[in-house]
Protein backbone atom coordinates (compact mmCIF):
# COMPACT_ATOMS: atom_id res chain seq x y z
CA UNK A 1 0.48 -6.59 -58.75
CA UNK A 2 1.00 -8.76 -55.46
CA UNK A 3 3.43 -8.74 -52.88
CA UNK A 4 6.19 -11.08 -52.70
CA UNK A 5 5.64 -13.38 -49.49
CA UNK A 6 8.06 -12.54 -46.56
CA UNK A 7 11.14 -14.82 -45.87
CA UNK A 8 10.98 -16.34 -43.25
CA UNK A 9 13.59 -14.85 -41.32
CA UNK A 10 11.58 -11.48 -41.49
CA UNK A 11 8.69 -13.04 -40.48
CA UNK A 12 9.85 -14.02 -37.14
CA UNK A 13 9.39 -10.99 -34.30
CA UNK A 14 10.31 -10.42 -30.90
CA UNK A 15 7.51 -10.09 -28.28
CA UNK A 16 8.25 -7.21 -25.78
CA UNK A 17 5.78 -6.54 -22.99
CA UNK A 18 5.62 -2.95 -21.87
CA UNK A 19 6.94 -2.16 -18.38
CA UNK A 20 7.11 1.55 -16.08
CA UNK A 21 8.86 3.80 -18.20
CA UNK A 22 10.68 3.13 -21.55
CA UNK A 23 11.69 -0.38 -20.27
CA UNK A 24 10.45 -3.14 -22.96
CA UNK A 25 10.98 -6.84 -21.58
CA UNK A 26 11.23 -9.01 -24.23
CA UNK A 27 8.80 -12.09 -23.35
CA UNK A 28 9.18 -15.81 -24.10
CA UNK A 29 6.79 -17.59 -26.63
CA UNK A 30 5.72 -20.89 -26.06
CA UNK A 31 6.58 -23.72 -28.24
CA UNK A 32 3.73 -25.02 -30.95
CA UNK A 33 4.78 -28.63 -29.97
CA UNK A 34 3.88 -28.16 -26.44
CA UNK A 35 1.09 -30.42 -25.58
CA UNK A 36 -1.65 -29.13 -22.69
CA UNK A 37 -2.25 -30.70 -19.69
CA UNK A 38 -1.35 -34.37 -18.20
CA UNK A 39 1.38 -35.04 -21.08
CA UNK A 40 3.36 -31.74 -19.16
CA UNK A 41 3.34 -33.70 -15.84
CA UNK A 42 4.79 -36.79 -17.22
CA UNK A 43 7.35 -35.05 -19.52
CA UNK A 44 8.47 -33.30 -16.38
CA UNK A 45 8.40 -36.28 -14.02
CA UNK A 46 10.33 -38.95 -16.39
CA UNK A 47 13.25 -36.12 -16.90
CA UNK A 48 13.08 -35.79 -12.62
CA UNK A 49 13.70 -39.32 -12.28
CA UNK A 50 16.24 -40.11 -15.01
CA UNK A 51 18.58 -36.97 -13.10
CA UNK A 52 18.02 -38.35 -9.68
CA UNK A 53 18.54 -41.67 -10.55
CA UNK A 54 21.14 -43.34 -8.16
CA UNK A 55 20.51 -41.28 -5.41
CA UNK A 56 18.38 -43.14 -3.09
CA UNK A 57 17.91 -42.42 0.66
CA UNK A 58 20.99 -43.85 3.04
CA UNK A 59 20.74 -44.45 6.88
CA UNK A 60 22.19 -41.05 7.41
CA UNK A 61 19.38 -39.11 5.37
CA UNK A 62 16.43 -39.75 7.44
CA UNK A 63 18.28 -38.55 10.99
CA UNK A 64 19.47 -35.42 9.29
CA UNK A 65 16.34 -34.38 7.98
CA UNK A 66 14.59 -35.62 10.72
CA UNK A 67 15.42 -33.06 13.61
CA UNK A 68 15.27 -29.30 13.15
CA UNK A 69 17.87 -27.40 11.80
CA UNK A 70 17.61 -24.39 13.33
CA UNK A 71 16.63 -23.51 17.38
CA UNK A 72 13.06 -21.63 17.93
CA UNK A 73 16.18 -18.83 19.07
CA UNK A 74 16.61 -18.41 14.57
CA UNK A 75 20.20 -16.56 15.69
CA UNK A 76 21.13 -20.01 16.96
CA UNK A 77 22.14 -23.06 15.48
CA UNK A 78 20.48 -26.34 16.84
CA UNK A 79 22.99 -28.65 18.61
């Protein structure tokens, strides 16, 4: 006699990766529809542009970053 298949719901399971002690860490699983390599670096770069969109340098932008922040004394602001 066979086994009825699992449901699916049962079939699913949590990774947990040990740590020091009793500790479990449950640990992400990455997604099947991932694809490798270049197709990550444009996925990533197209969503970076669309949520900086509109936000272009101004005149202001390049003297503020420009000079140093902080004195070579770090307790010190610059001034």
């Amino acid at each position: 006699m066979r086994r009825r298949a699992r449901v699916s719901a049962e079939a699913v399971k949590k990774i947990f990766t040990g740590a020091s002690g009793n500790t479990t860490v449950p640990m992400s699983r990455p997604s099947t529809t991932m694809l490798p390599g270049p197709s990550a670096i444009v996925r990533c770069s197209s969503t970076s542009r669309v949520r900086t969109a509109g936000t272009d340098d101004t005149a202001e932008t390049a003297r503020v970053t420009a000079s140093p922040r902080i004195s070579t004394e770090t307790s010190s602001p610059a001034r």
